[in-house]
ModelCIF file with pLDDT and N, C-alpha, C, O atoms, coordinates in Angstrom:
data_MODEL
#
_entry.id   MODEL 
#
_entity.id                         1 
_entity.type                       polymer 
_entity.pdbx_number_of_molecules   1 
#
_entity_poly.entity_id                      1 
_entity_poly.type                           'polypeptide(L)' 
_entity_poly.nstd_linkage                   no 
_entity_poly.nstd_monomer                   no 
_entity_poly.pdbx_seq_one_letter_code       
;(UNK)(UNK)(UNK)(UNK)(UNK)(UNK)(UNK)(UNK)(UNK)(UNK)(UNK)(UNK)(UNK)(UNK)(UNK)(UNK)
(UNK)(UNK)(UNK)(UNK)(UNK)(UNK)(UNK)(UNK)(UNK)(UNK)(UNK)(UNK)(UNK)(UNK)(UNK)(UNK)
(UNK)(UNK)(UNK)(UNK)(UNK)(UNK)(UNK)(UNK)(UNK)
;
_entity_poly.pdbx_seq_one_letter_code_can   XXXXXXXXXXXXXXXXXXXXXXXXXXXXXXXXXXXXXXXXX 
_entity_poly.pdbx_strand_id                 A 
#
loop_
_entity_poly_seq.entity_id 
_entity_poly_seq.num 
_entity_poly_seq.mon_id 
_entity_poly_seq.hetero 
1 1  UNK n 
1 2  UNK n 
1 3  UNK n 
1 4  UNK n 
1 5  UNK n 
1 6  UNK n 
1 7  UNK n 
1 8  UNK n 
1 9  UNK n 
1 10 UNK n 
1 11 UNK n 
1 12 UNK n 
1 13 UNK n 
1 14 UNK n 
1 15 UNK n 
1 16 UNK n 
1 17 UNK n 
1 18 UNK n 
1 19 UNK n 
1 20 UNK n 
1 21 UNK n 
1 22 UNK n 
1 23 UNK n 
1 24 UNK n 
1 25 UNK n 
1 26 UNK n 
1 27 UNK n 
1 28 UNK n 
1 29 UNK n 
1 30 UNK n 
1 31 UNK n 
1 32 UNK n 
1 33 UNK n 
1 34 UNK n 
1 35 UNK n 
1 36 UNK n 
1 37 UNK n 
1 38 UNK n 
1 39 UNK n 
1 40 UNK n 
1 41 UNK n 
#
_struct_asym.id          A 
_struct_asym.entity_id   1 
#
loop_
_ma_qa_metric.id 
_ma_qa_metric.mode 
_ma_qa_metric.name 
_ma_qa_metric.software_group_id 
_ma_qa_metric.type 
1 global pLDDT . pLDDT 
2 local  pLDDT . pLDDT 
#
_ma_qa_metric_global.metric_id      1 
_ma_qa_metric_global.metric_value   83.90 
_ma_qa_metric_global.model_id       1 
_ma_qa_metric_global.ordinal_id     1 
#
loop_
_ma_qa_metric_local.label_asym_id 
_ma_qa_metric_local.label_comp_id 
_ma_qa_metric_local.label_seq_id 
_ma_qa_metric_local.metric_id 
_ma_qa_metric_local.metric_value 
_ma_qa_metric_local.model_id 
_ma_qa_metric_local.ordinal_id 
A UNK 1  2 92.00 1 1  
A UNK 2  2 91.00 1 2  
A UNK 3  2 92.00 1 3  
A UNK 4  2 92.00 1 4  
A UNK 5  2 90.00 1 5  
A UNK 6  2 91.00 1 6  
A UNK 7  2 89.00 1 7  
A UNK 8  2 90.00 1 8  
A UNK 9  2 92.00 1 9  
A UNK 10 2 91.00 1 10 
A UNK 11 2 89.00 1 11 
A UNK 12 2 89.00 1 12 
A UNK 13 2 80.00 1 13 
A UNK 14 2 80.00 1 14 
A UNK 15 2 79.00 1 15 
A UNK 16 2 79.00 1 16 
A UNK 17 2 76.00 1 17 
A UNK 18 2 75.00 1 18 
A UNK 19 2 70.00 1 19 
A UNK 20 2 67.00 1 20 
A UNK 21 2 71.00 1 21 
A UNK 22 2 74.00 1 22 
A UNK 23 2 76.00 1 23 
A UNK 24 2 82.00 1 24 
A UNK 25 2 78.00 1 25 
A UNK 26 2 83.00 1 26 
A UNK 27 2 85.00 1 27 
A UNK 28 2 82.00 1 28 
A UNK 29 2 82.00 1 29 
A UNK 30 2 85.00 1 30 
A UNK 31 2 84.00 1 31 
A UNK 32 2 85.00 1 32 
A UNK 33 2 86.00 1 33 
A UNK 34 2 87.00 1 34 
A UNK 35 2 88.00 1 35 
A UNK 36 2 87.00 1 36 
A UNK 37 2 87.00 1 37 
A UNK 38 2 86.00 1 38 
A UNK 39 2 86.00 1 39 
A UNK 40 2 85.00 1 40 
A UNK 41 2 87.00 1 41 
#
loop_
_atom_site.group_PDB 
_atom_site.id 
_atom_site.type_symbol 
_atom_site.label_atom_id 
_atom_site.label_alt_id 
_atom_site.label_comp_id 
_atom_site.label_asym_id 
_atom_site.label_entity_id 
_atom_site.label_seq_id 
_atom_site.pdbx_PDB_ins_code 
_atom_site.Cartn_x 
_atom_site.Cartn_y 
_atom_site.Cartn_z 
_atom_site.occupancy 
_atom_site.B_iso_or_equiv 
_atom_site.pdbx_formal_charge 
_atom_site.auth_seq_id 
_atom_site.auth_comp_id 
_atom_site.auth_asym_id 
_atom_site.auth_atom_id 
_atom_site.pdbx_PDB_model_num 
ATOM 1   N N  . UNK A 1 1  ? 0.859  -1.181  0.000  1.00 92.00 ? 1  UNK A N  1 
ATOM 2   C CA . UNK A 1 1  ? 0.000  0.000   0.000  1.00 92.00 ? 1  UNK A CA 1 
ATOM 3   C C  . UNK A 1 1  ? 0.898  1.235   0.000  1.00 92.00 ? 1  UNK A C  1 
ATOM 4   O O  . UNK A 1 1  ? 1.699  1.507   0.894  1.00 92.00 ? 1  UNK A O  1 
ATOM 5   N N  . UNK A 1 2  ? 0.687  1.914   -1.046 1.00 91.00 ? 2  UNK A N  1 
ATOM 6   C CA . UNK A 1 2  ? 1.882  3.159   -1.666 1.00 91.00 ? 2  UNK A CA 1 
ATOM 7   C C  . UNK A 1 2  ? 1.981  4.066   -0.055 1.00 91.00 ? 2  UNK A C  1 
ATOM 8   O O  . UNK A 1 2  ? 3.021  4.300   0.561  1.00 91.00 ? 2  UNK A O  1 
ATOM 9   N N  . UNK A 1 3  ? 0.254  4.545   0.443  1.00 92.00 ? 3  UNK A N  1 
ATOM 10  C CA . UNK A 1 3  ? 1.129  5.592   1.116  1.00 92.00 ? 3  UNK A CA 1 
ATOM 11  C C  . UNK A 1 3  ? 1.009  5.228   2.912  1.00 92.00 ? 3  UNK A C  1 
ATOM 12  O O  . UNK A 1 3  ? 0.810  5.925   3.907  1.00 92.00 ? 3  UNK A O  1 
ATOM 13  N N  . UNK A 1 4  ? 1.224  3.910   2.693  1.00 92.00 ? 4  UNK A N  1 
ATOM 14  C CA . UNK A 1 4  ? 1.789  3.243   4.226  1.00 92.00 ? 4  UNK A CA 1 
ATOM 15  C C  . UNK A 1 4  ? 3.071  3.196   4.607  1.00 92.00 ? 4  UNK A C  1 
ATOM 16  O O  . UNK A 1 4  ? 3.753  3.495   3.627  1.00 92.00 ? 4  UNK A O  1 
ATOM 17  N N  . UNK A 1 5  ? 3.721  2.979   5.509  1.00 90.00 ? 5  UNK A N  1 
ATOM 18  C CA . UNK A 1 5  ? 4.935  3.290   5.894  1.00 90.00 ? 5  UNK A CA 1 
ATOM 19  C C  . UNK A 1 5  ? 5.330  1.712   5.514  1.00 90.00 ? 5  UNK A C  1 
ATOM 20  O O  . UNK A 1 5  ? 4.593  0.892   4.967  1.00 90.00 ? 5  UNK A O  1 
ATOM 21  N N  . UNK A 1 6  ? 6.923  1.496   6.035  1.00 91.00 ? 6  UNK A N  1 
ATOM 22  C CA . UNK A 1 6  ? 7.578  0.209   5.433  1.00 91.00 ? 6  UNK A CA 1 
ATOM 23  C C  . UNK A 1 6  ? 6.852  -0.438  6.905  1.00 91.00 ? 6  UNK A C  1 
ATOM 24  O O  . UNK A 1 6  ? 5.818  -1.042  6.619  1.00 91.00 ? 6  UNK A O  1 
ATOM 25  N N  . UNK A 1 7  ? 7.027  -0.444  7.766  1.00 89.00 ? 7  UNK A N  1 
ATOM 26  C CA . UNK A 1 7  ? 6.228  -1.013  8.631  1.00 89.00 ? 7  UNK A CA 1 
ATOM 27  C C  . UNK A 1 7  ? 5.295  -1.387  9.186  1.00 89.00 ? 7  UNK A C  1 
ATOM 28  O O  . UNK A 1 7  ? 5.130  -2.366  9.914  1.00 89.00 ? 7  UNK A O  1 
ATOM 29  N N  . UNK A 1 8  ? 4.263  -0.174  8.679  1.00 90.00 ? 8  UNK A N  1 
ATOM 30  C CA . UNK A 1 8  ? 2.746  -0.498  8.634  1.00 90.00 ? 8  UNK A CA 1 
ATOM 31  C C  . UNK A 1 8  ? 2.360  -1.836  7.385  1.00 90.00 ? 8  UNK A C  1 
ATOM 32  O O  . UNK A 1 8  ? 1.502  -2.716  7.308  1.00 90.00 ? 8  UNK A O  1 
ATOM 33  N N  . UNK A 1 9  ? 3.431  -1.422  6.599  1.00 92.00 ? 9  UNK A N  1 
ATOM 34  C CA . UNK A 1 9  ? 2.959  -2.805  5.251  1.00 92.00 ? 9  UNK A CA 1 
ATOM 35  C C  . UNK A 1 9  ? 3.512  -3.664  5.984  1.00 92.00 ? 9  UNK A C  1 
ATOM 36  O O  . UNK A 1 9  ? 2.605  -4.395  6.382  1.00 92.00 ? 9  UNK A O  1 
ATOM 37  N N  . UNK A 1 10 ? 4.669  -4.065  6.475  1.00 91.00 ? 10 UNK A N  1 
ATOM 38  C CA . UNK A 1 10 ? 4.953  -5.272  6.997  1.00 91.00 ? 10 UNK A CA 1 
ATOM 39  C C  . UNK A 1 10 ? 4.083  -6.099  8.031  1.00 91.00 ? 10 UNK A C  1 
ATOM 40  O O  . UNK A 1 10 ? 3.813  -7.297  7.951  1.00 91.00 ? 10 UNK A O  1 
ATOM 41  N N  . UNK A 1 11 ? 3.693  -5.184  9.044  1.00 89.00 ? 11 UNK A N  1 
ATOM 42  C CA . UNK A 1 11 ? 2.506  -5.905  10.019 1.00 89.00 ? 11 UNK A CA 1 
ATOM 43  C C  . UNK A 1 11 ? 1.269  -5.955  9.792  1.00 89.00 ? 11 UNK A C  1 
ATOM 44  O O  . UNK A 1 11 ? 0.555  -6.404  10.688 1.00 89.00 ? 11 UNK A O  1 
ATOM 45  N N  . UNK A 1 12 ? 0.607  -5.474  8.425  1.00 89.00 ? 12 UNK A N  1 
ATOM 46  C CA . UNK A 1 12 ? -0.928 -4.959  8.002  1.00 89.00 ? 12 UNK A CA 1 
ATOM 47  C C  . UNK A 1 12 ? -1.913 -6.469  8.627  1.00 89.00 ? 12 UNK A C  1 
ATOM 48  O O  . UNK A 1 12 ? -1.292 -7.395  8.103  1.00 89.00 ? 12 UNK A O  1 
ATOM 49  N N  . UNK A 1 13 ? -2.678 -6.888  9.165  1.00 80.00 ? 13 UNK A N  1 
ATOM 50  C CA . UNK A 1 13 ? -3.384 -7.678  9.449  1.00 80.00 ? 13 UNK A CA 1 
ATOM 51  C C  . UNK A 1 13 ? -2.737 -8.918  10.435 1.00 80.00 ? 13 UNK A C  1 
ATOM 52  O O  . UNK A 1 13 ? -3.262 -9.991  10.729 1.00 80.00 ? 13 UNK A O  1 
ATOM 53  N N  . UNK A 1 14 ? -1.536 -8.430  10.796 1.00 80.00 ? 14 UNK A N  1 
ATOM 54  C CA . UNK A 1 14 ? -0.443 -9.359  11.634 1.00 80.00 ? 14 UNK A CA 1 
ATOM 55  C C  . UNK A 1 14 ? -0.377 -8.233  12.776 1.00 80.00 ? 14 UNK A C  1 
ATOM 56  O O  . UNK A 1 14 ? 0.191  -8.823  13.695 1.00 80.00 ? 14 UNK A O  1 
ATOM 57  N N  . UNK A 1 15 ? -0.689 -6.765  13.266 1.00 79.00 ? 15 UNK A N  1 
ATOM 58  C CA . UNK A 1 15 ? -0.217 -6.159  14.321 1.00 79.00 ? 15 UNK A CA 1 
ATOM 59  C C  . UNK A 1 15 ? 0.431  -6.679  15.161 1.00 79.00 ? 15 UNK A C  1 
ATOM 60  O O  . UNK A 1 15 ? 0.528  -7.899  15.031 1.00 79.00 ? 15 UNK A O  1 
ATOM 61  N N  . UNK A 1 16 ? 1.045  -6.142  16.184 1.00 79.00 ? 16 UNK A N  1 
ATOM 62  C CA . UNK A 1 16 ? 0.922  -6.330  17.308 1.00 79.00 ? 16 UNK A CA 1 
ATOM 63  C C  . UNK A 1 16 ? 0.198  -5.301  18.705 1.00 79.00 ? 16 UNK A C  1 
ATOM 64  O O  . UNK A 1 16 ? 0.127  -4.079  18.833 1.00 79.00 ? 16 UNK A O  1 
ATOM 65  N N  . UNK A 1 17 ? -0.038 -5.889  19.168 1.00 76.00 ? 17 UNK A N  1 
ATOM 66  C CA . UNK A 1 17 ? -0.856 -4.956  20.378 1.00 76.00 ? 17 UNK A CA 1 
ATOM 67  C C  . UNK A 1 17 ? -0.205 -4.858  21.941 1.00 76.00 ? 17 UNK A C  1 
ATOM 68  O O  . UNK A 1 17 ? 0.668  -5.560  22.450 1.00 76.00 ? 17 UNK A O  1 
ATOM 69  N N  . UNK A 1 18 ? -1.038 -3.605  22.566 1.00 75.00 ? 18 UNK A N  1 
ATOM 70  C CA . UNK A 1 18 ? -0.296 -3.661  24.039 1.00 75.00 ? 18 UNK A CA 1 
ATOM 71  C C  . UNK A 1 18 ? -2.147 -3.869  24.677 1.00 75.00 ? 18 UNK A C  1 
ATOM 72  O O  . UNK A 1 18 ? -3.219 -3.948  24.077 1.00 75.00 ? 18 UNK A O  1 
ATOM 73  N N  . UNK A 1 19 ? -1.762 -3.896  26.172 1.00 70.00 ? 19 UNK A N  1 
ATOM 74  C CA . UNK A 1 19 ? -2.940 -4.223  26.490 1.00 70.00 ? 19 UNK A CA 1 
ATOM 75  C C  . UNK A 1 19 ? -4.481 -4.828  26.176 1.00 70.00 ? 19 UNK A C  1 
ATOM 76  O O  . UNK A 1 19 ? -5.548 -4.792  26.790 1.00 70.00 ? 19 UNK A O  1 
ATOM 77  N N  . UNK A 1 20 ? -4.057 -5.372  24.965 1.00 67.00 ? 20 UNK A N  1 
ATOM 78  C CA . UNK A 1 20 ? -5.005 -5.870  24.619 1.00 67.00 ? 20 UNK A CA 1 
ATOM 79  C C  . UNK A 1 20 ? -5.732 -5.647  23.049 1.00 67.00 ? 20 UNK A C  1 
ATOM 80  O O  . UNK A 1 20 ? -5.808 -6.222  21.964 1.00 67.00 ? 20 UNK A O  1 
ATOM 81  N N  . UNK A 1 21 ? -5.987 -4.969  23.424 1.00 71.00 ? 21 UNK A N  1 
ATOM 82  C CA . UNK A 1 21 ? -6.551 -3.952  21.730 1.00 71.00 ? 21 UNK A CA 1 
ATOM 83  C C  . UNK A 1 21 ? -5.503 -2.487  21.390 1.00 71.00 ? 21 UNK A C  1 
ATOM 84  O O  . UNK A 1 21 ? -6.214 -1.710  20.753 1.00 71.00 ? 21 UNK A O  1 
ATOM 85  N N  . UNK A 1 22 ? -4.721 -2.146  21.505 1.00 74.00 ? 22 UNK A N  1 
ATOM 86  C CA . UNK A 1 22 ? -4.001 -1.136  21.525 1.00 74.00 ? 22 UNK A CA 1 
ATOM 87  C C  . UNK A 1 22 ? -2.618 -1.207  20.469 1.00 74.00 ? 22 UNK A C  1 
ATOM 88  O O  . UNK A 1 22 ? -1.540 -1.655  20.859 1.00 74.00 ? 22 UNK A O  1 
ATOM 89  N N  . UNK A 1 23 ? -2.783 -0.837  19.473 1.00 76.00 ? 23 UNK A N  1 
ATOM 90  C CA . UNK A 1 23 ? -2.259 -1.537  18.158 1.00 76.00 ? 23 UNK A CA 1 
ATOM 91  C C  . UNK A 1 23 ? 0.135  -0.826  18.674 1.00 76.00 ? 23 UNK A C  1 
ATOM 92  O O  . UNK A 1 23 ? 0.307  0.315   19.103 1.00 76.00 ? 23 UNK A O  1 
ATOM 93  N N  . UNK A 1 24 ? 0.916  -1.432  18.540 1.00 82.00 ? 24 UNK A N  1 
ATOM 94  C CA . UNK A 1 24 ? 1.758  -1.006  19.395 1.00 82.00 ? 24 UNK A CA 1 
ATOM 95  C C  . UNK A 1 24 ? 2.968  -0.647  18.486 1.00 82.00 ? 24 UNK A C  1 
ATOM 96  O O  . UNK A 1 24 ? 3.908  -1.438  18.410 1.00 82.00 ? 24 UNK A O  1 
ATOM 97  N N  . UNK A 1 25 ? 2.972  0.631   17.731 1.00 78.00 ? 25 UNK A N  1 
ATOM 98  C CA . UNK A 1 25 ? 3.792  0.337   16.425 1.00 78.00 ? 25 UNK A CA 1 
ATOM 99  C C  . UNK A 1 25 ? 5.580  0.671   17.021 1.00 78.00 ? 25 UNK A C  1 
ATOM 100 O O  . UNK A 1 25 ? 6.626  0.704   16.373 1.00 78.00 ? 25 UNK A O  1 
ATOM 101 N N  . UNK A 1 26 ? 5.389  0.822   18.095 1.00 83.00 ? 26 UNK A N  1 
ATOM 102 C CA . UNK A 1 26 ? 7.063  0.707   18.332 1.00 83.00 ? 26 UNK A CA 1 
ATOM 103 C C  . UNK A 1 26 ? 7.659  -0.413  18.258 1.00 83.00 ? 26 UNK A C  1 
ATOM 104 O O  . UNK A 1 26 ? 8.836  -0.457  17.901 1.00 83.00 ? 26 UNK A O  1 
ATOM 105 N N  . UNK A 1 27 ? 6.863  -1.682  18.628 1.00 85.00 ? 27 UNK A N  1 
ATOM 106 C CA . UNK A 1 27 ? 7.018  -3.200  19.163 1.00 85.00 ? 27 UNK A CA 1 
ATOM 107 C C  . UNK A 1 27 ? 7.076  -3.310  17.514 1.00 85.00 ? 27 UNK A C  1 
ATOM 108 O O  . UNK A 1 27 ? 7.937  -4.124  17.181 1.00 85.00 ? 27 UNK A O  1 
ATOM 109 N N  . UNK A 1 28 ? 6.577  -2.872  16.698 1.00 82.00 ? 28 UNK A N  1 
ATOM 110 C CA . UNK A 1 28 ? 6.171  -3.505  15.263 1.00 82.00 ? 28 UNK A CA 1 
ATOM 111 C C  . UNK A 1 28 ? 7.526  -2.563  14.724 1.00 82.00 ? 28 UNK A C  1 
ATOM 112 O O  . UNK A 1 28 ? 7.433  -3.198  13.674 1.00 82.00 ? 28 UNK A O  1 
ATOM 113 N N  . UNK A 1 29 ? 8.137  -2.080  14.594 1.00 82.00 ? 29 UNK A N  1 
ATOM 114 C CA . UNK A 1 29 ? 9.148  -1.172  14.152 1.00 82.00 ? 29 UNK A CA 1 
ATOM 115 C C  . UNK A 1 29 ? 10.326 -1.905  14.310 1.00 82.00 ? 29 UNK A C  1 
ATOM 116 O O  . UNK A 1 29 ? 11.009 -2.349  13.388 1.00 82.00 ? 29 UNK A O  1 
ATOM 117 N N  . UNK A 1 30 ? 10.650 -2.072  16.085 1.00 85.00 ? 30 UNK A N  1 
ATOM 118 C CA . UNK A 1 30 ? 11.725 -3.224  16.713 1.00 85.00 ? 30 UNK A CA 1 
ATOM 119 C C  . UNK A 1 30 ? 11.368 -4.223  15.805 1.00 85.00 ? 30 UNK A C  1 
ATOM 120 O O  . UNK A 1 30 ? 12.240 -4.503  14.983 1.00 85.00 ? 30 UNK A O  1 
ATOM 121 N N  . UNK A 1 31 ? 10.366 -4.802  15.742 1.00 84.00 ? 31 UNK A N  1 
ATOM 122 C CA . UNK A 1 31 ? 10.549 -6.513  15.201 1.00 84.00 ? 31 UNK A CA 1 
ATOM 123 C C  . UNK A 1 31 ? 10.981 -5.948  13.498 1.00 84.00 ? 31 UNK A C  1 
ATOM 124 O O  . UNK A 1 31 ? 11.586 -6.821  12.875 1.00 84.00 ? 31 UNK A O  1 
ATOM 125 N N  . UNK A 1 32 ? 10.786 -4.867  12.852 1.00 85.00 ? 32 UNK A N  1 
ATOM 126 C CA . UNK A 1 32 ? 10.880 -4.820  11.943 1.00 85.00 ? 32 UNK A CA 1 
ATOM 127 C C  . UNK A 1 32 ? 12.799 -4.498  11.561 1.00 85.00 ? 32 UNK A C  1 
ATOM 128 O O  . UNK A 1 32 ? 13.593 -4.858  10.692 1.00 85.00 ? 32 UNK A O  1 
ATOM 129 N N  . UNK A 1 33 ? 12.826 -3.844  12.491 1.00 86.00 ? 33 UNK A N  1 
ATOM 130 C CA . UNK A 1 33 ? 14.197 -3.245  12.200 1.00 86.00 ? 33 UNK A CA 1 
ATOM 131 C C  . UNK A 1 33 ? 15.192 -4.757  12.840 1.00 86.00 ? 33 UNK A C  1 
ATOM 132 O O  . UNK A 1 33 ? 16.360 -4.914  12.485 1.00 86.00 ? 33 UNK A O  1 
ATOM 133 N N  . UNK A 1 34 ? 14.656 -5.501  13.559 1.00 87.00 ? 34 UNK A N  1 
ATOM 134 C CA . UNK A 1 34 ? 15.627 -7.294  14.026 1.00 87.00 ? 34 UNK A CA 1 
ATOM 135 C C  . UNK A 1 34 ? 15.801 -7.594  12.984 1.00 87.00 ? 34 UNK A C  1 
ATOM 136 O O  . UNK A 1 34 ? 16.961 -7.680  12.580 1.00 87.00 ? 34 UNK A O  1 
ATOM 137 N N  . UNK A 1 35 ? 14.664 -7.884  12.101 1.00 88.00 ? 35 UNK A N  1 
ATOM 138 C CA . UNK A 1 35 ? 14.727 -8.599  10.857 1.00 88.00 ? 35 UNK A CA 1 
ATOM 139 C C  . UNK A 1 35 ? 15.330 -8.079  9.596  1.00 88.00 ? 35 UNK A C  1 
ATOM 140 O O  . UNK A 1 35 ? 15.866 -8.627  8.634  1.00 88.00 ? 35 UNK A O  1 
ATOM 141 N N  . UNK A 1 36 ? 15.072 -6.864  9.909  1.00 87.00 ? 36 UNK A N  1 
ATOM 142 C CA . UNK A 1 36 ? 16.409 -6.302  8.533  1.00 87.00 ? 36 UNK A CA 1 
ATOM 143 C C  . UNK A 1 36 ? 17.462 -6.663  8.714  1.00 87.00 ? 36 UNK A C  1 
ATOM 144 O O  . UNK A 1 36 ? 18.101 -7.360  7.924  1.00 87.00 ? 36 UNK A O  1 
ATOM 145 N N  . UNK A 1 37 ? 17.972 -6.133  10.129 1.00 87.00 ? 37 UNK A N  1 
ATOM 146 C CA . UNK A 1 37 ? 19.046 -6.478  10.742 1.00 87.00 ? 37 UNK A CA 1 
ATOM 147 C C  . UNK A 1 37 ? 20.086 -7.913  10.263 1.00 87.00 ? 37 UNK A C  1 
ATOM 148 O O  . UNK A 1 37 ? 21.160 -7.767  9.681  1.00 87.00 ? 37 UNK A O  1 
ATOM 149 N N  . UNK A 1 38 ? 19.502 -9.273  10.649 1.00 86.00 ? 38 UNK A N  1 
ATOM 150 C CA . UNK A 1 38 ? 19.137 -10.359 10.705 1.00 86.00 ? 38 UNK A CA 1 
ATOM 151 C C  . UNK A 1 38 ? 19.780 -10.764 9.512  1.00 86.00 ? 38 UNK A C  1 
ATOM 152 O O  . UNK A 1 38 ? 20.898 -11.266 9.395  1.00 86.00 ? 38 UNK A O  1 
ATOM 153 N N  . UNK A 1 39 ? 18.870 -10.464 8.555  1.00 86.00 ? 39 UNK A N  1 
ATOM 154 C CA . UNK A 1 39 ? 19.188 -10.695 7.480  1.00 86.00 ? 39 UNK A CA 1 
ATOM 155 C C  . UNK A 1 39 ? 19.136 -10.195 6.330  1.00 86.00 ? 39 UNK A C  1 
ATOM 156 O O  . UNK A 1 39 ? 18.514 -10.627 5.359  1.00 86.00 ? 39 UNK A O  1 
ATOM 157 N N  . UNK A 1 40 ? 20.040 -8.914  6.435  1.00 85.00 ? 40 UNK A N  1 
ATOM 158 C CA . UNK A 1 40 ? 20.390 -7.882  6.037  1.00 85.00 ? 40 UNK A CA 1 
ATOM 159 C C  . UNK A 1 40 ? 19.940 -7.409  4.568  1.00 85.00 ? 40 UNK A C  1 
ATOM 160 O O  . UNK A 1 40 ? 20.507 -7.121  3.514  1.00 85.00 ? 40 UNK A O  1 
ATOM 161 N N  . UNK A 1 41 ? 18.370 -7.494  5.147  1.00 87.00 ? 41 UNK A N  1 
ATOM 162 C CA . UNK A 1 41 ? 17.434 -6.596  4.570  1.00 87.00 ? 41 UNK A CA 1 
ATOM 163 C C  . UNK A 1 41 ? 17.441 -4.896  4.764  1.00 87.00 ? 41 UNK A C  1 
ATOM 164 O O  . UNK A 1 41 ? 16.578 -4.209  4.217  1.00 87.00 ? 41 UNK A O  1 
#
């Protein structure tokens, strides 16, 4: 989706959440930036 961020496309229907319903895009950023990391994406 053109005007989503690289991270919002990566977690789109996979979020992750805090308390419950509370969509948590720092947690989704970290897991995003491990995996570049990782494997140097």
């Amino acid at each position: 989706i053109p005007v989503m961020t690289v991270a919002e496309n990566i977690v789109l229907a996979n979020e992750p959440v805090r308390e419950g319903v509370l969509l948590d895009f720092a947690a989704a950023e970290a897991r995003v930036a491990e995996l570049s990391s990782r494997y140097g994406l």
